[in-house]
C-alpha atoms as a PDB file:
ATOM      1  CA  UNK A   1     168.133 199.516 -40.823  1.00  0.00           C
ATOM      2  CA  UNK A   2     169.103 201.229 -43.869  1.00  0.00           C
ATOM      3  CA  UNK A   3     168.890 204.923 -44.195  1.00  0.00           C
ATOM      4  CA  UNK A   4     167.569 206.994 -47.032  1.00  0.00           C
ATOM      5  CA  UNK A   5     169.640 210.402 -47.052  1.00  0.00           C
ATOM      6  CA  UNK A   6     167.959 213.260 -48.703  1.00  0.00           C
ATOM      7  CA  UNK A   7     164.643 211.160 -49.124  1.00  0.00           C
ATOM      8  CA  UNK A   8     161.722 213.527 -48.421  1.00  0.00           C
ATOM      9  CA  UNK A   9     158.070 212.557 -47.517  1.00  0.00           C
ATOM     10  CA  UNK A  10     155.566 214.688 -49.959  1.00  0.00           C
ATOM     11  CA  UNK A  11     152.265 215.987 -47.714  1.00  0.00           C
ATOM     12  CA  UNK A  12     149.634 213.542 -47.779  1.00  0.00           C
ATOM     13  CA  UNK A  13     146.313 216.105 -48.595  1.00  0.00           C
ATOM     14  CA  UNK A  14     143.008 214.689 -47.977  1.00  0.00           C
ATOM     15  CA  UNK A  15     139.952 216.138 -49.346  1.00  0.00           C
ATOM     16  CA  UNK A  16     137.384 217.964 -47.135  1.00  0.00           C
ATOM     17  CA  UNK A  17     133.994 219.641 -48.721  1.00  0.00           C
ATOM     18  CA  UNK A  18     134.318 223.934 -47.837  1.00  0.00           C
ATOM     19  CA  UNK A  19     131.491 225.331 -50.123  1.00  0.00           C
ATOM     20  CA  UNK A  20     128.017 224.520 -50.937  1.00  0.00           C
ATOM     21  CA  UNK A  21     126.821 223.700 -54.483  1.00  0.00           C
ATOM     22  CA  UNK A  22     124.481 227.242 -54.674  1.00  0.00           C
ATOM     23  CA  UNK A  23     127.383 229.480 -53.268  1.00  0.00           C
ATOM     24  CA  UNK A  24     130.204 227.167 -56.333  1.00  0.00           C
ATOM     25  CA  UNK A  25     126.488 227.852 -58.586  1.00  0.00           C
ATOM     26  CA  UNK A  26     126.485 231.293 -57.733  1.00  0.00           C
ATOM     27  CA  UNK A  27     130.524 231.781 -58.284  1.00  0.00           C
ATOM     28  CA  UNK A  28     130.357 230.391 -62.021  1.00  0.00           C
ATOM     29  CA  UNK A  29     127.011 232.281 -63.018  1.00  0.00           C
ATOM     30  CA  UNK A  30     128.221 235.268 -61.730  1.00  0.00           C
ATOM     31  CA  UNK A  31     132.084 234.938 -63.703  1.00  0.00           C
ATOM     32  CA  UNK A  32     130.472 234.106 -67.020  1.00  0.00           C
ATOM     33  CA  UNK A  33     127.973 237.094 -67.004  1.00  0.00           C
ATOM     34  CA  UNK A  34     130.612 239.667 -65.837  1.00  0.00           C
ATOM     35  CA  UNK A  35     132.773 238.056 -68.394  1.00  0.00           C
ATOM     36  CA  UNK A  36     129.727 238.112 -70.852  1.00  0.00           C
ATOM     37  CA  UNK A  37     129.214 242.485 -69.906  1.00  0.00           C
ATOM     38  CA  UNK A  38     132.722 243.284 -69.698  1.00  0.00           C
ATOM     39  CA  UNK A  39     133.405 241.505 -73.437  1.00  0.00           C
ATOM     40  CA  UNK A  40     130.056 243.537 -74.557  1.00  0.00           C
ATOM     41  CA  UNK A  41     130.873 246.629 -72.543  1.00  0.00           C
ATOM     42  CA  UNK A  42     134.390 246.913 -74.288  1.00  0.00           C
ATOM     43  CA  UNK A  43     132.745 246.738 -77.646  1.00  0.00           C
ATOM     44  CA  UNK A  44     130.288 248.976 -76.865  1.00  0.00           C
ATOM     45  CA  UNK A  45     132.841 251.462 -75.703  1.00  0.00           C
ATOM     46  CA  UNK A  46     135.215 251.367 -78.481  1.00  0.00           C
ATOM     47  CA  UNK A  47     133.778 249.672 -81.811  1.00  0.00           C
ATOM     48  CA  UNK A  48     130.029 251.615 -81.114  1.00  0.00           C
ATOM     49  CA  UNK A  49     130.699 254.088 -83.250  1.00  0.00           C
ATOM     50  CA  UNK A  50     131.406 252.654 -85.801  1.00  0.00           C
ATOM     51  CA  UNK A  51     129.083 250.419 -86.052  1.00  0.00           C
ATOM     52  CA  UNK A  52     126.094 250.283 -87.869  1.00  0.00           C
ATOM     53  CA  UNK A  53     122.945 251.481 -85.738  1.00  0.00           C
ATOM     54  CA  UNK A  54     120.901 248.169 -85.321  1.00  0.00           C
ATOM     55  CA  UNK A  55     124.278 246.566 -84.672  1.00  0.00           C
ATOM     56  CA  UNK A  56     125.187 248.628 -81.373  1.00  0.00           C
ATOM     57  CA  UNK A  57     121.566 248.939 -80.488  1.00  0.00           C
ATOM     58  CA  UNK A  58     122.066 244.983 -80.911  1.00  0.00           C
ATOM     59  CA  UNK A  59     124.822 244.925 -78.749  1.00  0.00           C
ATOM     60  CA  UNK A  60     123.402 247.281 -75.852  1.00  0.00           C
ATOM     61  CA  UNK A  61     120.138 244.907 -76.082  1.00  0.00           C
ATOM     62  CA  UNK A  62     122.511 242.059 -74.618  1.00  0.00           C
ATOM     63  CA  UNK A  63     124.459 244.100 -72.400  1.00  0.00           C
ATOM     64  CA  UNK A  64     121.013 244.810 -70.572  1.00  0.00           C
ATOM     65  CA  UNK A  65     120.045 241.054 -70.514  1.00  0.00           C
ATOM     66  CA  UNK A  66     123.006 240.168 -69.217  1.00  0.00           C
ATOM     67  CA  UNK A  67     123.251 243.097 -66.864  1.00  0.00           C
ATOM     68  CA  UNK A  68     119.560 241.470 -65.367  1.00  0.00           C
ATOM     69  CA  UNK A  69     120.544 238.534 -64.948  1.00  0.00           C
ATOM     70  CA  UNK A  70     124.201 239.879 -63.594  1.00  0.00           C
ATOM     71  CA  UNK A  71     122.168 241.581 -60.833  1.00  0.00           C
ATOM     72  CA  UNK A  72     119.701 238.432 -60.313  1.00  0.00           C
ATOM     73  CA  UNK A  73     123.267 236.271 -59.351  1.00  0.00           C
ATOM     74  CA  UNK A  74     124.276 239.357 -57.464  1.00  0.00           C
ATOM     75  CA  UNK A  75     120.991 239.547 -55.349  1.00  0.00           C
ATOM     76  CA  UNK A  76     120.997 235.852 -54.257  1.00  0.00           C
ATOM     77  CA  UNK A  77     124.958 235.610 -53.098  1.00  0.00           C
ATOM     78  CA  UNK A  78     123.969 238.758 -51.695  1.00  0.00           C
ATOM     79  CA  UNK A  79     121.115 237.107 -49.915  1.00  0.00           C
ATOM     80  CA  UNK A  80     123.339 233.894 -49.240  1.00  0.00           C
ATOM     81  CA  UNK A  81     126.106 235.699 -47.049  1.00  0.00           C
ATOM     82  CA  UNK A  82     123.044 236.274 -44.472  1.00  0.00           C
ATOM     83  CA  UNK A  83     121.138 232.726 -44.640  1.00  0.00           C
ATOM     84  CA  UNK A  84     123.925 230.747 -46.158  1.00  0.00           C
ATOM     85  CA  UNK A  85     125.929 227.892 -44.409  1.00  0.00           C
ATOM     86  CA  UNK A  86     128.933 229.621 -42.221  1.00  0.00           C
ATOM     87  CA  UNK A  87     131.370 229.214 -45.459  1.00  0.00           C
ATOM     88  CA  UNK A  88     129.390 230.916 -47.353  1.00  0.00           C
ATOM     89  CA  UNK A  89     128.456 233.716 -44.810  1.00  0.00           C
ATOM     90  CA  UNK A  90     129.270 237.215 -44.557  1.00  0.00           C
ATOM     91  CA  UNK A  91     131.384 236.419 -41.365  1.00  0.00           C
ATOM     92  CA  UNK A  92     133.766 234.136 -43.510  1.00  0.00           C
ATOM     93  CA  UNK A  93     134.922 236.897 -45.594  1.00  0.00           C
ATOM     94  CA  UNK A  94     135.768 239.532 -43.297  1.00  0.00           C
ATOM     95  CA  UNK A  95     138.672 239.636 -40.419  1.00  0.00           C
ATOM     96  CA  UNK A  96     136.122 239.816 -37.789  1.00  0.00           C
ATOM     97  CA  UNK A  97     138.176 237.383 -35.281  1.00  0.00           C
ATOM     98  CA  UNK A  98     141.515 237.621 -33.860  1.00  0.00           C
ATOM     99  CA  UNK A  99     142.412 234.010 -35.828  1.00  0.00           C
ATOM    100  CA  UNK A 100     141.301 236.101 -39.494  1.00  0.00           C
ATOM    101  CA  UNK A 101     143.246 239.220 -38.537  1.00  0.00           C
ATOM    102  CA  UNK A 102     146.327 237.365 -38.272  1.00  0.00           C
ATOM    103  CA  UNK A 103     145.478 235.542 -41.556  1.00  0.00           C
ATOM    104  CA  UNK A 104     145.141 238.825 -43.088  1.00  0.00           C
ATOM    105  CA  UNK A 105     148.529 239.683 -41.645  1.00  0.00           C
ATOM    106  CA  UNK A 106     149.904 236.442 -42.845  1.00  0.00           C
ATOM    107  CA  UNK A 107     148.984 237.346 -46.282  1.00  0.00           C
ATOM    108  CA  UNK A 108     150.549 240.667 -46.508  1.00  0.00           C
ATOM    109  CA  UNK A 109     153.562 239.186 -44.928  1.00  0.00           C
ATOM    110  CA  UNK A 110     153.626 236.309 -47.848  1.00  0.00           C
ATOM    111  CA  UNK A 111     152.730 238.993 -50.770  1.00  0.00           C
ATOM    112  CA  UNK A 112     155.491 241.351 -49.200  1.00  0.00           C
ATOM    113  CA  UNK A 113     157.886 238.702 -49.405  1.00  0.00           C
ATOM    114  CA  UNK A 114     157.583 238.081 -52.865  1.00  0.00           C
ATOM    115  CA  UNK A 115     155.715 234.735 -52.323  1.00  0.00           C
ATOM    116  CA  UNK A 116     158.770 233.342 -50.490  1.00  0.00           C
ATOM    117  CA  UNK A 117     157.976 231.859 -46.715  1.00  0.00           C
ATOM    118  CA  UNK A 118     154.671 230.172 -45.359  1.00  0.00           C
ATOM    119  CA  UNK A 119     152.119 231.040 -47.369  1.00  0.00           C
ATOM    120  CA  UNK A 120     148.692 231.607 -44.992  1.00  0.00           C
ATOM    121  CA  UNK A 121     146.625 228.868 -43.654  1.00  0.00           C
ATOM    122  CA  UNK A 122     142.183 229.197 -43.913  1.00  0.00           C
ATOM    123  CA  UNK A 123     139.769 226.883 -44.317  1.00  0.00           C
ATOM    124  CA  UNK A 124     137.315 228.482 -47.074  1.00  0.00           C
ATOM    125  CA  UNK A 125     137.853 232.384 -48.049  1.00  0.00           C
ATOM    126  CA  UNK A 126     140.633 234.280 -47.309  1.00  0.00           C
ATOM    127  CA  UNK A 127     139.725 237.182 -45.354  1.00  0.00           C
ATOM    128  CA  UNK A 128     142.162 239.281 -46.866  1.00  0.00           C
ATOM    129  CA  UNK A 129     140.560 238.373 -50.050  1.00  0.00           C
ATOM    130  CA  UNK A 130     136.965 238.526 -48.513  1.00  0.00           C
ATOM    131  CA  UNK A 131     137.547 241.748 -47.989  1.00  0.00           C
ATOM    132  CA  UNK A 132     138.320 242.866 -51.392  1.00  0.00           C
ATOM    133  CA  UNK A 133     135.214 240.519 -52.281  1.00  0.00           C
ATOM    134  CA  UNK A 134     132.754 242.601 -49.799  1.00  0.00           C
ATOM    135  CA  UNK A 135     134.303 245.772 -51.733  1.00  0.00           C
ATOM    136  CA  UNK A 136     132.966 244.328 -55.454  1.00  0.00           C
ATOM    137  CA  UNK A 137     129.480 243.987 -54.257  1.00  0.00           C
ATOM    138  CA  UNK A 138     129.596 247.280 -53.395  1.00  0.00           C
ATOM    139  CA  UNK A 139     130.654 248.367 -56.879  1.00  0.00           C
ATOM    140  CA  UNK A 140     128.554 245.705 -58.761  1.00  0.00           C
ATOM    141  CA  UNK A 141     125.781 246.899 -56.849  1.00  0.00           C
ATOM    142  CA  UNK A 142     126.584 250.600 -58.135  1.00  0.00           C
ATOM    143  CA  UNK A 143     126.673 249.553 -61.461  1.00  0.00           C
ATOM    144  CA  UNK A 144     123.771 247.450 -61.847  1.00  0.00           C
ATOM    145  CA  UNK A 145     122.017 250.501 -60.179  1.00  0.00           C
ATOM    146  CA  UNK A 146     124.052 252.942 -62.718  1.00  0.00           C
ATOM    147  CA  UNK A 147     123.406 250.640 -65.784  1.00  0.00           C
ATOM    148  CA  UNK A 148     119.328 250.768 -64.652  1.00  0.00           C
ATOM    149  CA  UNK A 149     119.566 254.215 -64.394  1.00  0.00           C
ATOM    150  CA  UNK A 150     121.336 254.801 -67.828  1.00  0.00           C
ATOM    151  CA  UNK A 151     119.051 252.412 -69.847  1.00  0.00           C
ATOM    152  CA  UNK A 152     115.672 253.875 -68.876  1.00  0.00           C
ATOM    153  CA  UNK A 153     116.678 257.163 -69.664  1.00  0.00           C
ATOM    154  CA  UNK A 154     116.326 259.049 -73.144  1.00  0.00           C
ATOM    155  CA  UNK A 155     119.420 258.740 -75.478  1.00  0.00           C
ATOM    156  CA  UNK A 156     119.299 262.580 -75.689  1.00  0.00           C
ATOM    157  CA  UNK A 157     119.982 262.583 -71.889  1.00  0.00           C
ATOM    158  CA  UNK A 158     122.674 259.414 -71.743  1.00  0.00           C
ATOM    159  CA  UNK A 159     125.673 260.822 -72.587  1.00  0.00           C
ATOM    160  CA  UNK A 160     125.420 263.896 -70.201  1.00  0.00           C
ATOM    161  CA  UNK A 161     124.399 261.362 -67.191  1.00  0.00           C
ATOM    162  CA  UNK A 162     126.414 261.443 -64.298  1.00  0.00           C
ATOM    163  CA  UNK A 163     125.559 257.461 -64.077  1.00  0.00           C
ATOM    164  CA  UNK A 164     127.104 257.255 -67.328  1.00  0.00           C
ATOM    165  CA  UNK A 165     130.351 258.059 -65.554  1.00  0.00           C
ATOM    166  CA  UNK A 166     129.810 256.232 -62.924  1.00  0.00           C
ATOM    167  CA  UNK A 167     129.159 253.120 -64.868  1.00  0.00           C
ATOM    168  CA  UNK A 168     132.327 253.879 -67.043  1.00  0.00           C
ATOM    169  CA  UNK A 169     134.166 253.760 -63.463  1.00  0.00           C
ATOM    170  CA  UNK A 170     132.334 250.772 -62.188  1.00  0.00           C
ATOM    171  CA  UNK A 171     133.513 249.224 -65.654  1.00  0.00           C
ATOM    172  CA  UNK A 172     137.414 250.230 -65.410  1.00  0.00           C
ATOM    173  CA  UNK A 173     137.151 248.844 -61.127  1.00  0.00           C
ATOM    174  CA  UNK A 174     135.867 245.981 -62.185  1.00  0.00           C
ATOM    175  CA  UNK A 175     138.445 245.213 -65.014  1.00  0.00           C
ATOM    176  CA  UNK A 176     141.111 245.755 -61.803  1.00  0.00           C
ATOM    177  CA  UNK A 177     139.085 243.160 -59.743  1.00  0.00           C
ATOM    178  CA  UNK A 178     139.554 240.322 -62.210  1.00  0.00           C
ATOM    179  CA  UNK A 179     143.008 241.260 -63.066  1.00  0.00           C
ATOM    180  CA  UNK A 180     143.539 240.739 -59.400  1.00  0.00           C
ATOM    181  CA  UNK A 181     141.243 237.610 -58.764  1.00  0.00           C
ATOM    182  CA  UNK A 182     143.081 235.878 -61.462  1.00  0.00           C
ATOM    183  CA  UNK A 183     146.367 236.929 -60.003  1.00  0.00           C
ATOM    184  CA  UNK A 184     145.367 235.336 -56.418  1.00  0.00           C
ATOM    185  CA  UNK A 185     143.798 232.140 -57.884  1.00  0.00           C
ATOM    186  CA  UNK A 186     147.080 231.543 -59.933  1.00  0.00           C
ATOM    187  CA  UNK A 187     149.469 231.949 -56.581  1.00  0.00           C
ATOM    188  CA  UNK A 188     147.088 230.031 -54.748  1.00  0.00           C
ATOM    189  CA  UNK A 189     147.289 227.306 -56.998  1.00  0.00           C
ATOM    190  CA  UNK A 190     151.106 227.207 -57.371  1.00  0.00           C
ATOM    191  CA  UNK A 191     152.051 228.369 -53.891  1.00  0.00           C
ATOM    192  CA  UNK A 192     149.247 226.921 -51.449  1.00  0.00           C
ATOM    193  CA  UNK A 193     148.294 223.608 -52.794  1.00  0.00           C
ATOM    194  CA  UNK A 194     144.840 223.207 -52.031  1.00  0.00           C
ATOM    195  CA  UNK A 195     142.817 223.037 -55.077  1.00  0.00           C
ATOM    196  CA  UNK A 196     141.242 226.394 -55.146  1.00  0.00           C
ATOM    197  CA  UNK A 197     139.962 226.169 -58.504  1.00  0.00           C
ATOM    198  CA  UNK A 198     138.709 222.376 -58.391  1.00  0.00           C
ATOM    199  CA  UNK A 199     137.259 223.096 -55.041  1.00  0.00           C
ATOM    200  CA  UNK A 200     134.808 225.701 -57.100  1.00  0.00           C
ATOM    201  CA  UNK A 201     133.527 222.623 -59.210  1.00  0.00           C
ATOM    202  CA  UNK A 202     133.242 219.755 -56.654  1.00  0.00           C
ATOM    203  CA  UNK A 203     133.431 221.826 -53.122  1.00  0.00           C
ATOM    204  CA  UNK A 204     136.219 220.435 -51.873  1.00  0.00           C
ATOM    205  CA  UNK A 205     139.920 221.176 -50.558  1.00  0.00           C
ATOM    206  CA  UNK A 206     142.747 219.243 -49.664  1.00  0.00           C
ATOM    207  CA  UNK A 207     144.237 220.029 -46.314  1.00  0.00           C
ATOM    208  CA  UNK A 208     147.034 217.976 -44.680  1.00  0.00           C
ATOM    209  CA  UNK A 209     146.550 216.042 -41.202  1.00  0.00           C
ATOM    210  CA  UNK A 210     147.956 219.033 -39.328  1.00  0.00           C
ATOM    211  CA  UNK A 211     146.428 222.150 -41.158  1.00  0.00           C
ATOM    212  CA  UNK A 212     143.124 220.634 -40.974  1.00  0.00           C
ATOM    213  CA  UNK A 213     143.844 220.036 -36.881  1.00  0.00           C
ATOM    214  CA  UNK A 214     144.353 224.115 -36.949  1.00  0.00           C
ATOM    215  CA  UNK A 215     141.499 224.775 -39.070  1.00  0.00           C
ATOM    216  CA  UNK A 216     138.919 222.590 -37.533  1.00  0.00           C
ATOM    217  CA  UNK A 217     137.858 225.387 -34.862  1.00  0.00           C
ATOM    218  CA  UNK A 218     137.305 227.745 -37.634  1.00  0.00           C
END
């Protein structure tokens, strides 16, 4: 029998479906109109100004459409983490089992180590990540509230709301949250190998014979 020195097998990963099309729906409509606010908010902030009147006015005009239907996205995966399938529930974001704490553990361990080691196993959200997930509702929540508050009051009265701080807060935490979502998708995608980004288009991840055996109870 002739031997192959050095020869090494690559993982066979086989597709399994993790997420449901309205929670992957719910993902995308809710990037694009935080991307569509922030981009709007940042002009606002710093060209406003110096722009003409009807121009700003313009520009706050689609900040609060956007902001609406923002918060309408909000409301249902808000909705969905209570009636939604179990990957989409509130129970797979957070550690609430002795299996997820250890995953949460796992991916301290892997971040401490500088991405070196066994990067940590789950079958649809990481919990560690839920977790920071749970924490921007909470914020988006404040600042649709904030945002409500500010744009129904008089423009005499605006800039000496305490919601316009708070939605100037909201803004800069939520600027943090994508830096940081982006950051975890990319090491995901190098480091873990199962098609995070993909799996938000088509539902799907790829999990080898063996993790899939450890995930199945999940």
């Amino acid at each position: 029998m002739e031997e192959r020195l050095g020869e090494m097998t690559e993982p066979v990963y086989r597709m399994h479906r993790v997420w449901d099309p309205l929670l992957r729906a719910l993902h995308w409509w809710n990037a694009l109109t935080v991307l569509a606010l922030v981009t709007l908010g940042t002009a606002i902030m710093f060209l406003g100004e110096d722009l003409p009147h009807a121009m700003e006015e313009g520009l706050i005009t689609l900040h609060v459409l956007f902001g609406y239907l923002f918060a309408a996205g909000l409301l249902v995966r808000i909705l969905w983490l209570f009636i939604g399938p179990q990957s989409a529930g509130w129970k797979d974001l957070l550690p609430i089992t002795a299996g997820r704490r250890r995953t949460v553990l796992d991916t301290l361990k892997f971040y401490a180590g500088f991405l070196r080691g066994t990067p940590p196993l789950y079958k649809a959200h990481n919990p560690f990540a839920g977790m920071v997930y749970a924490v921007f509702f909470i914020i988006a929540a404040v600042q649709v509230g904030a945002g409500v508050v500010l744009v129904n009051l008089p423009d005499d009265l605006r800039d000496k709301s305490v919601s316009l701080e708070l939605h100037e807060a909201g803004y800069i935490l939520i600027m943090l949250y994508i830096a940081a979502h982006v950051f975890a998708v990319v090491v995901h995608e190098l480091t873990e190998r199962h098609g995070l980004i993909s799996a938000m288009v088509n539902g799907d991840k790829g999990f080898t014979e063996e993790e899939w055996e450890r995930l199945k109870d999940e």
